[in-house]
N, C-alpha and C. Protein backbone atom coordinates (compact mmCIF):
# COMPACT_ATOMS: atom_id res chain seq x y z
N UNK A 1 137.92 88.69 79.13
CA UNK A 1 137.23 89.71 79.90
C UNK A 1 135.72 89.51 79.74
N UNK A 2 135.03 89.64 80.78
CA UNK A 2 133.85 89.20 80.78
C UNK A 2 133.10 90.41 80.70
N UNK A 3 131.49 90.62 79.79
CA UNK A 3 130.99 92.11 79.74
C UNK A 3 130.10 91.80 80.96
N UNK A 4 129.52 93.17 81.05
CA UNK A 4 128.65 93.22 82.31
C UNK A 4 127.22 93.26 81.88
N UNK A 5 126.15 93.37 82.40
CA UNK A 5 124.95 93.08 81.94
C UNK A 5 124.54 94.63 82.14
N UNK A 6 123.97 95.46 81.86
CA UNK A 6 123.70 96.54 81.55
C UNK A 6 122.18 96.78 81.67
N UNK A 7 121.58 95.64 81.21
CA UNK A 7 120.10 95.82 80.86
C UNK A 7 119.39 96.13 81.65
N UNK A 8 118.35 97.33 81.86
CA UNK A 8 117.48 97.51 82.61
C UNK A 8 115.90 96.75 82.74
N UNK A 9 115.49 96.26 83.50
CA UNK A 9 114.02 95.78 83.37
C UNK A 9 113.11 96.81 82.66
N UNK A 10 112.21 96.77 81.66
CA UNK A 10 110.98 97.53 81.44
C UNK A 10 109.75 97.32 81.93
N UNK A 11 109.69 96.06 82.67
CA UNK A 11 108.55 95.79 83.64
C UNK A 11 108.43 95.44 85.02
N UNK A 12 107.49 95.02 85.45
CA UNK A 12 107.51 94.86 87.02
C UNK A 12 106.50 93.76 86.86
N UNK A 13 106.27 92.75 88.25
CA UNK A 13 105.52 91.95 88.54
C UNK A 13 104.54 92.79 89.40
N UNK A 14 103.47 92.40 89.78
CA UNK A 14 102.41 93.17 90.42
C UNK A 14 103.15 92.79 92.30
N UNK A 15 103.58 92.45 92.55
CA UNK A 15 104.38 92.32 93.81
C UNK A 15 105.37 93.36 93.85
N UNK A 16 106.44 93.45 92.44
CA UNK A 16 107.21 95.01 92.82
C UNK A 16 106.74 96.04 92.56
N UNK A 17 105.41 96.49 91.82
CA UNK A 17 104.74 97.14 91.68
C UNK A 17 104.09 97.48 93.52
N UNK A 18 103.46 96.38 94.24
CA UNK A 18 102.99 96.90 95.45
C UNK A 18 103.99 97.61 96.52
N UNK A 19 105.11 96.27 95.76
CA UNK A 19 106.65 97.40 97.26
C UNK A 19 106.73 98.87 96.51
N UNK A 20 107.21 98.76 95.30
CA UNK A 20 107.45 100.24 94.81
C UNK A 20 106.56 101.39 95.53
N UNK A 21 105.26 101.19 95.47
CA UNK A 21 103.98 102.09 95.80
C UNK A 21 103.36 101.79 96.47
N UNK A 22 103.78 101.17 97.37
CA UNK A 22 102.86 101.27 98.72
C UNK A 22 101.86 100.65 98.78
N UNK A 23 101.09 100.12 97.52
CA UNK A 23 99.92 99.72 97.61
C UNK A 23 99.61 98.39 98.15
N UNK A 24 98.60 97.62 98.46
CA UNK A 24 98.23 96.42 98.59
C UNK A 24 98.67 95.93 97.54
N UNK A 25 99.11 94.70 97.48
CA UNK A 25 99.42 93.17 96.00
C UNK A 25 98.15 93.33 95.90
N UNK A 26 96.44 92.71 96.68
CA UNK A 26 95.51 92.70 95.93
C UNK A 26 94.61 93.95 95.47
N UNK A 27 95.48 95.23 95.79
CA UNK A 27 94.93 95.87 95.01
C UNK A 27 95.57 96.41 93.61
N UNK A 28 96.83 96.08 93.53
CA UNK A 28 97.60 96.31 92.36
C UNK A 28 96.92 95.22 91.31
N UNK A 29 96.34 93.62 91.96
CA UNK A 29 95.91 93.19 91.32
C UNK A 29 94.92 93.22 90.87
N UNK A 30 93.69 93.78 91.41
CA UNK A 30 92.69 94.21 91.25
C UNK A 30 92.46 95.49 90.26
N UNK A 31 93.39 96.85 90.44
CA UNK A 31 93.88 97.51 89.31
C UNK A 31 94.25 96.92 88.02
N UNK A 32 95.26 95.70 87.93
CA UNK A 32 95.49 95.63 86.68
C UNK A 32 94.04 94.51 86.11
N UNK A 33 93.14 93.84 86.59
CA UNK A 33 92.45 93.08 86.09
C UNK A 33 91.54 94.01 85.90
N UNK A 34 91.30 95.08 86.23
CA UNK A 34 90.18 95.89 85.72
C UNK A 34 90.27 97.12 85.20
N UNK A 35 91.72 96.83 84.32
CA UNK A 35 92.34 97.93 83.30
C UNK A 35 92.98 99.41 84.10
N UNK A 36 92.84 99.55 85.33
CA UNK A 36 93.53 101.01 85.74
C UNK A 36 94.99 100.65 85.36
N UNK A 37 95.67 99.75 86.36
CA UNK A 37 96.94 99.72 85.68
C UNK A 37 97.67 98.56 84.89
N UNK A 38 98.41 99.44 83.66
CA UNK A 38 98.53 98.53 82.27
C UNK A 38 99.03 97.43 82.62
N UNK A 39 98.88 96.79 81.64
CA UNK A 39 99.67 95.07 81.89
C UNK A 39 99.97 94.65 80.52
N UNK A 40 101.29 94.06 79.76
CA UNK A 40 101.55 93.06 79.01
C UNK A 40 101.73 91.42 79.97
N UNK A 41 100.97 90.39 78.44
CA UNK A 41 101.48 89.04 79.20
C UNK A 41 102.55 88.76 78.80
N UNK A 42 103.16 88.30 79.32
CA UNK A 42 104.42 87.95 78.86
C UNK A 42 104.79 86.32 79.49
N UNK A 43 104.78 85.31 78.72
CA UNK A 43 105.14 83.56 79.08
C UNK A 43 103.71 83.65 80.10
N UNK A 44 102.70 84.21 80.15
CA UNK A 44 101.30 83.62 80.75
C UNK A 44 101.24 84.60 82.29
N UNK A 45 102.23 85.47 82.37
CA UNK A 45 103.11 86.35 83.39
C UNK A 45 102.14 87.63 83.04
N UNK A 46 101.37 88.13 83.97
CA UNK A 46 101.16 89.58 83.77
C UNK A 46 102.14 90.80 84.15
N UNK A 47 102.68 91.39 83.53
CA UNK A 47 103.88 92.24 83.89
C UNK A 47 103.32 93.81 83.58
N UNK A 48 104.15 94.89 84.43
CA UNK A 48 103.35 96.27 84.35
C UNK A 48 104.36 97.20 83.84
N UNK A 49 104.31 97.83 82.44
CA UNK A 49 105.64 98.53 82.41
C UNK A 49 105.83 99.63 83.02
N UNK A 50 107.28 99.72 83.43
CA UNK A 50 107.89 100.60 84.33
C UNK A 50 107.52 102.31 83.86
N UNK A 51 107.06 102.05 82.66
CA UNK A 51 106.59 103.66 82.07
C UNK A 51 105.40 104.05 83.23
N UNK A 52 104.87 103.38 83.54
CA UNK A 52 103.28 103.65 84.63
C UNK A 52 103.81 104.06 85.35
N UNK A 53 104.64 103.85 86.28
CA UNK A 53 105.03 104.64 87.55
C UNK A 53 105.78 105.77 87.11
N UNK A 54 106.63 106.07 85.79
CA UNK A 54 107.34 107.43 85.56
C UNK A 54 105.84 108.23 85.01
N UNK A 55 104.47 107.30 84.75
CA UNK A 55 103.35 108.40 84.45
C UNK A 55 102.19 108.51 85.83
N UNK A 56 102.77 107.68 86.69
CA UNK A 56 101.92 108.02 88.36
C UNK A 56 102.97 109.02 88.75
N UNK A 57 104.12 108.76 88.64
CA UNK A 57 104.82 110.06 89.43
C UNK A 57 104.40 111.32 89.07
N UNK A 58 104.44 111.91 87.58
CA UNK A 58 104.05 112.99 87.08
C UNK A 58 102.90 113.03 87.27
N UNK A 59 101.81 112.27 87.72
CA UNK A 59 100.41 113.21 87.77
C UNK A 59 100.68 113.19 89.34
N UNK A 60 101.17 112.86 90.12
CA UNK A 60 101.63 113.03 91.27
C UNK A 60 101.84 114.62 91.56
N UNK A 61 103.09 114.71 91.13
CA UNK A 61 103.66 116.07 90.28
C UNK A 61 102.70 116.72 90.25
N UNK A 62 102.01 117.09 89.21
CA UNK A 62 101.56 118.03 88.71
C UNK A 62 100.08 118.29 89.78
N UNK A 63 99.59 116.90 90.07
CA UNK A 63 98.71 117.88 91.16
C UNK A 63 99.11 118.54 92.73
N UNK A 64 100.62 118.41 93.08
CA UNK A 64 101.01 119.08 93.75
C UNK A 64 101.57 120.53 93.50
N UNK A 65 101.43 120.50 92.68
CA UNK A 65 101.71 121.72 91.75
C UNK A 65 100.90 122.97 91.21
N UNK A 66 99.31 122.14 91.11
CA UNK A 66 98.08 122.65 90.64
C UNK A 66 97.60 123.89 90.89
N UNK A 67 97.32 123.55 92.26
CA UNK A 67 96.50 124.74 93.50
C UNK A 67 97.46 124.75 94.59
N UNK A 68 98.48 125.36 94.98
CA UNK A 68 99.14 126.07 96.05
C UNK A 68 98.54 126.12 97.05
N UNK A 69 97.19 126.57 97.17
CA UNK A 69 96.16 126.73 97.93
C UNK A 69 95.83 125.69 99.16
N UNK A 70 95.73 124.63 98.13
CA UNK A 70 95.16 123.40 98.52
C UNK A 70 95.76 122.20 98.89
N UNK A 71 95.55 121.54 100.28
CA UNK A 71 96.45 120.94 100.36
C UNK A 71 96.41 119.71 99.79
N UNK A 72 97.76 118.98 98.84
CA UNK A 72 97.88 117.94 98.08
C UNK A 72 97.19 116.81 98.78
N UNK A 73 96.47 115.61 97.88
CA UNK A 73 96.78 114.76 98.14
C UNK A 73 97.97 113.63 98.82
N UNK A 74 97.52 112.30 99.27
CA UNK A 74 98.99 111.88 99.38
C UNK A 74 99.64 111.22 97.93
N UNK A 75 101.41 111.88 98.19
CA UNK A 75 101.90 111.84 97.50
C UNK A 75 102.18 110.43 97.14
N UNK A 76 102.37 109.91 96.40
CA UNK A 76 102.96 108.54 95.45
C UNK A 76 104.36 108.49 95.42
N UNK A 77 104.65 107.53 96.21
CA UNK A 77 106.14 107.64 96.72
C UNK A 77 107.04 106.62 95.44
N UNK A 78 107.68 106.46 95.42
CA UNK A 78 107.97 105.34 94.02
C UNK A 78 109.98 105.59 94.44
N UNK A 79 109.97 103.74 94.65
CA UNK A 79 111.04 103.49 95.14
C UNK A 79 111.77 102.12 94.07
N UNK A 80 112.79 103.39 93.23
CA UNK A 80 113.31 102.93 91.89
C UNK A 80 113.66 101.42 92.31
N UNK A 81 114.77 101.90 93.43
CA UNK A 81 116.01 100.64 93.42
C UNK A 81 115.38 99.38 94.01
N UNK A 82 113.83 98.95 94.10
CA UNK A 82 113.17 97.36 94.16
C UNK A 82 112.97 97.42 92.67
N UNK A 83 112.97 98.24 91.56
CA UNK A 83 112.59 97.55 90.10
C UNK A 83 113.90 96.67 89.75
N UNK A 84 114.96 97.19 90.26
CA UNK A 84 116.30 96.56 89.63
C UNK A 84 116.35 95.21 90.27
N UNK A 85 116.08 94.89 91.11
CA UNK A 85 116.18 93.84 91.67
C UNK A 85 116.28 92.65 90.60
């Protein structure tokens, strides 16, 4: 019987980072070379852990949440099922 692989990724390449969020590749890259968003190297590989987007969602969150009043920013959409890939 063969087991199944279970393991979840803890990082992203700055390419599933841009599908996830919408953003430009050169600006995800441009973010991570100038410290907004984190990066480990990994084999010479800059990789972004998947914790950043569960901490863009929540400030997402919470400033929709803030002022009632006011209308939100745009929201930060974050689309799990390209990390599994």
């Amino acid at each position: 019987m063969r087991a199944t692989n279970n393991i979840q990724p803890r990082f992203a390449t700055a390419q599933e980072i841009a599908d996830l969020t919408g953003m430009a590749y050169s600006t995800v890259r441009s973010h991570i070379d100038k410290g907004i968003i984190p990066m480990v190297r990994v084999g010479g590989r800059k990789l972004v852990p998947l914790s950043y987007l569960d901490d863009l969602e929540e400030q997402a969150r919470q400033r929709n949440t803030q002022s009632p009043g006011v209308k939100p920013r745009r929201a930060v959409r974050v689309r799990r099922e390209a990390a599994t890939r």
